[in-house]
Protein backbone atom coordinates (compact mmCIF):
# COMPACT_ATOMS: atom_id res chain seq x y z
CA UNK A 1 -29.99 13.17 62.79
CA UNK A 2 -30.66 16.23 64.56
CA UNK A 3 -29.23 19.46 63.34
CA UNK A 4 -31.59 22.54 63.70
CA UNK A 5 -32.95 22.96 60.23
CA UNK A 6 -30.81 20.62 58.44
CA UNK A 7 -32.10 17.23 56.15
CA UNK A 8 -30.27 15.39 54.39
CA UNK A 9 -31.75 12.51 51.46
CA UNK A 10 -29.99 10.92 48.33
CA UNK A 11 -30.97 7.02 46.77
CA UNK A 12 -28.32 4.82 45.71
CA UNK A 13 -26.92 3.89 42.31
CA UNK A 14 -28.24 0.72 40.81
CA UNK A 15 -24.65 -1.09 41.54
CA UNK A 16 -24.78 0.50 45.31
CA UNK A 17 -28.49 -0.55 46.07
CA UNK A 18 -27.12 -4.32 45.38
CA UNK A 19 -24.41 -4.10 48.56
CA UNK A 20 -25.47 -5.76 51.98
CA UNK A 21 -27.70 -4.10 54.40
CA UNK A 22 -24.34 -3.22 56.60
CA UNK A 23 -22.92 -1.01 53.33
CA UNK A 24 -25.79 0.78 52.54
CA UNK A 25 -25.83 1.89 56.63
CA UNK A 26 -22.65 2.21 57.08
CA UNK A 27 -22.76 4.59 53.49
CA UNK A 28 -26.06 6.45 54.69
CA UNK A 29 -24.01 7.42 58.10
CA UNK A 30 -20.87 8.38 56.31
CA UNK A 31 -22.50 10.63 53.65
CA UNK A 32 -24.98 12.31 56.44
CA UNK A 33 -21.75 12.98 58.39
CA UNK A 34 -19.58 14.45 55.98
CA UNK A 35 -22.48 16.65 54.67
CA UNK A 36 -22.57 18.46 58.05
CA UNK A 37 -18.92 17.95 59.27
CA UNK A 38 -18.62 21.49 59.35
CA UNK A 39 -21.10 21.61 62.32
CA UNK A 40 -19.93 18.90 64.35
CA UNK A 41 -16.61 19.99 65.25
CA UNK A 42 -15.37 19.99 69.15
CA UNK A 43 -19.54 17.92 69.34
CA UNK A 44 -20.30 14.52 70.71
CA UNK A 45 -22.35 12.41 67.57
CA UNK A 46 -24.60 9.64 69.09
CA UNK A 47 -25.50 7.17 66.05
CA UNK A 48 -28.26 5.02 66.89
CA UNK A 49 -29.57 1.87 64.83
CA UNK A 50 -31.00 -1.40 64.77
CA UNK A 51 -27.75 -2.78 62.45
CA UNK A 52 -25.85 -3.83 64.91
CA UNK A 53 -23.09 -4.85 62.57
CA UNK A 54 -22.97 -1.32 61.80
CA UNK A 55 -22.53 0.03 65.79
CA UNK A 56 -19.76 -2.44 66.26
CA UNK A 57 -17.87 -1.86 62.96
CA UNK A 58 -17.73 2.05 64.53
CA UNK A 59 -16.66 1.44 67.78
CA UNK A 60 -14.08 -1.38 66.62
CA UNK A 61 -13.12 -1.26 62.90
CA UNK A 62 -14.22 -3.62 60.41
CA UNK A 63 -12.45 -6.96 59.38
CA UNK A 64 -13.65 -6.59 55.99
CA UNK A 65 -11.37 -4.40 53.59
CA UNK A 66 -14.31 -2.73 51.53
CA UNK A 67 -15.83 -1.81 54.80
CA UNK A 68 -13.00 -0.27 56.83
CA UNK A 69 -11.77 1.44 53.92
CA UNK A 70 -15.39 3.13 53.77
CA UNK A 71 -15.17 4.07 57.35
CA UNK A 72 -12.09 5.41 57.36
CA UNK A 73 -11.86 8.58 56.13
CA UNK A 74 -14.99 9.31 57.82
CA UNK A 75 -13.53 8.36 61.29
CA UNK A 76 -10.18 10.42 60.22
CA UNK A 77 -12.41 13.87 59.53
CA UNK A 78 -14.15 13.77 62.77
CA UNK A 79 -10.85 13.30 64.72
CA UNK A 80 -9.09 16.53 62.93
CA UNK A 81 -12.71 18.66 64.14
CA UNK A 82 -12.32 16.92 68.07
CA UNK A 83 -15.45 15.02 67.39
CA UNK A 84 -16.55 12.21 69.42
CA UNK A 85 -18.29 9.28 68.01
CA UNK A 86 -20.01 7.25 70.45
């Protein structure tokens, strides 16, 4: 991520280092996102990785319950700030 100045780093619990790969990206976007939300508002955010599950679950939504209810509220605090997520 590229915000002038800004970094952002954390490590997971024990019990959250055990989820699949597709969590633990899908976790590391959300929590970099919401730390800055307050500078993305009215922005375009262009999230770029190699886990492709990850790019499709934020373009369409994720079948699984534990991982669309982790992407929601993310998804719901960048539409209140006019943020587009592409």
């Amino acid at each position: 991520m590229d915000i002038a100045g800004t970094e952002v780093s954390g490590c997971w619990s024990e019990v959250e280092s055990r989820e699949s790969s597709t969590w633990r990206e899908l976790g590391g976007t959300r929590l970099v996102l919401l730390s800055v939300v307050d500078n993305l508002s009215g922005k375009t955010v262009c999230h770029r990785t190699d886990n492709m599950n990850v790019e499709n679950i934020l373009k369409k939504g994720s079948p699984g319950p534990k991982l669309q209810y982790m992407l929601r509220p993310l998804l719901s605090t960048l539409s209140v700030g006019s943020t587009i997520f592409v």
